[in-house]
Protein backbone atom coordinates (compact mmCIF):
# COMPACT_ATOMS: atom_id res chain seq x y z
CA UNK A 1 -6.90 -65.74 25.54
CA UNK A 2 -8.08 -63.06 27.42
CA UNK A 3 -7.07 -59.96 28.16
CA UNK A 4 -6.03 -60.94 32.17
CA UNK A 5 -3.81 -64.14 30.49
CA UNK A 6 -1.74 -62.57 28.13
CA UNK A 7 -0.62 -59.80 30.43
CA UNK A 8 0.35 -61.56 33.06
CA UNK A 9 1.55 -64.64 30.72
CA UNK A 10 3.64 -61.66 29.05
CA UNK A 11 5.28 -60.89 32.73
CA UNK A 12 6.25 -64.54 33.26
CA UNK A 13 7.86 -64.66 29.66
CA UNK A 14 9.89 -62.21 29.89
CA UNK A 15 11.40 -63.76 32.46
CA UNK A 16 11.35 -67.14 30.48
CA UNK A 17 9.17 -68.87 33.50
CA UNK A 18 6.76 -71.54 32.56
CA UNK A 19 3.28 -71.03 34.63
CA UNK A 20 4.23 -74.02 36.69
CA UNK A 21 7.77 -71.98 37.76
CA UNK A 22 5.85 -68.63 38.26
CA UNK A 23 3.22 -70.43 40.43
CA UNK A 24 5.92 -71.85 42.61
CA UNK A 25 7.90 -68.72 42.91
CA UNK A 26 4.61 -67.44 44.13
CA UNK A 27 4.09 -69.95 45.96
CA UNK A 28 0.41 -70.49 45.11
CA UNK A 29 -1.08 -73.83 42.95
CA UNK A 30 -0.32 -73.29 39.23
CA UNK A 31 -4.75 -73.67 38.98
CA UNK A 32 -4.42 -70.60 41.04
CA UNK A 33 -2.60 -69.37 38.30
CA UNK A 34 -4.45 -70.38 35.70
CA UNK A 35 -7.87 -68.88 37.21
CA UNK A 36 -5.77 -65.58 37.72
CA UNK A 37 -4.70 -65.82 33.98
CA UNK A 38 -8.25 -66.43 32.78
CA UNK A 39 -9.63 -63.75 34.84
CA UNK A 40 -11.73 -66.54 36.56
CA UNK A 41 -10.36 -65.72 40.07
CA UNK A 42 -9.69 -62.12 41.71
CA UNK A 43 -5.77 -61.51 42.57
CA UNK A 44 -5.19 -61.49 46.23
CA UNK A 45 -3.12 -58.52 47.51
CA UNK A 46 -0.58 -61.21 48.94
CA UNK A 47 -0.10 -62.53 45.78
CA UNK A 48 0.49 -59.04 43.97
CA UNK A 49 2.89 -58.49 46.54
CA UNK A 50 4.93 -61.18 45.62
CA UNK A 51 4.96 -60.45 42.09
CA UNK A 52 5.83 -57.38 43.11
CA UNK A 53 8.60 -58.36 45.51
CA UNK A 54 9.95 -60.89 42.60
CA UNK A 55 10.22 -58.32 39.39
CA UNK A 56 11.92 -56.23 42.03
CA UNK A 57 9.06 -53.42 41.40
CA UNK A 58 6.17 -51.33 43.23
CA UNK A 59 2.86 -53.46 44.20
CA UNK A 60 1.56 -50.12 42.07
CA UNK A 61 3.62 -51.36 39.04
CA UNK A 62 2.30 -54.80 38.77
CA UNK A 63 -0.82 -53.45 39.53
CA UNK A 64 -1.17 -51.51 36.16
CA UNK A 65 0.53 -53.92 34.29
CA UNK A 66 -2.28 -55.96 35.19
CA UNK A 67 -4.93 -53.56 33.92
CA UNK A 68 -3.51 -50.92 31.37
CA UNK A 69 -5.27 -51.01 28.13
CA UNK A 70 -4.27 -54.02 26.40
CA UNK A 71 -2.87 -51.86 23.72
CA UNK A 72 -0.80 -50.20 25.21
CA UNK A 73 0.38 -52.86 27.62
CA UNK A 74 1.20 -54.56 24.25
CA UNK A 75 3.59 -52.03 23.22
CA UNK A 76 4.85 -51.84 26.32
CA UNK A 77 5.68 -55.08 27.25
CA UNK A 78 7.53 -56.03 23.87
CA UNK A 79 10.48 -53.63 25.35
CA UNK A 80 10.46 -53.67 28.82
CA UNK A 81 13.27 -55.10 30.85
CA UNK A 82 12.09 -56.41 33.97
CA UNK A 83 15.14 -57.65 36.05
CA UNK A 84 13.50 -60.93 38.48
CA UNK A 85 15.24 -62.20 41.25
């Protein structure tokens, strides 16, 4: 798993979404997904927007959530609260 996957597969969980739900809620293909997860495929802007606009956050939040050490994003994500629509 790499480093791409498990934070964004640690975004969706916390919000209990399978990456079939998060890639509708996006409104993208769940391969889209995928490719994002595996670092295979750049993020669009659009579609950090929409995370964005779903966990109710900054584009800027998602952003580094995306690409904070893994370490720390580790840490972090085992406590953190985010509140989707």
């Amino acid at each position: 798993m790499s480093n791409m996957q498990n934070r964004i597969s640690c975004l969706r969980k916390q919000c209990s979404l399978s990456q079939k739900q998060f890639a509708e809620i996006l409104r993208i293909s769940q391969s889209s997904l995928s490719k994002y997860e595996k670092d295979r495929l750049a993020i669009p802007s659009v579609v950090l927007i929409q995370m964005s606009e779903y966990f109710k956050v900054s584009v800027d939040i998602v952003n580094i959530a995306l690409h904070i050490s893994l370490k720390n994003f580790e840490q972090q994500c085992n406590g953190i609260n985010i509140h989707a629509a």
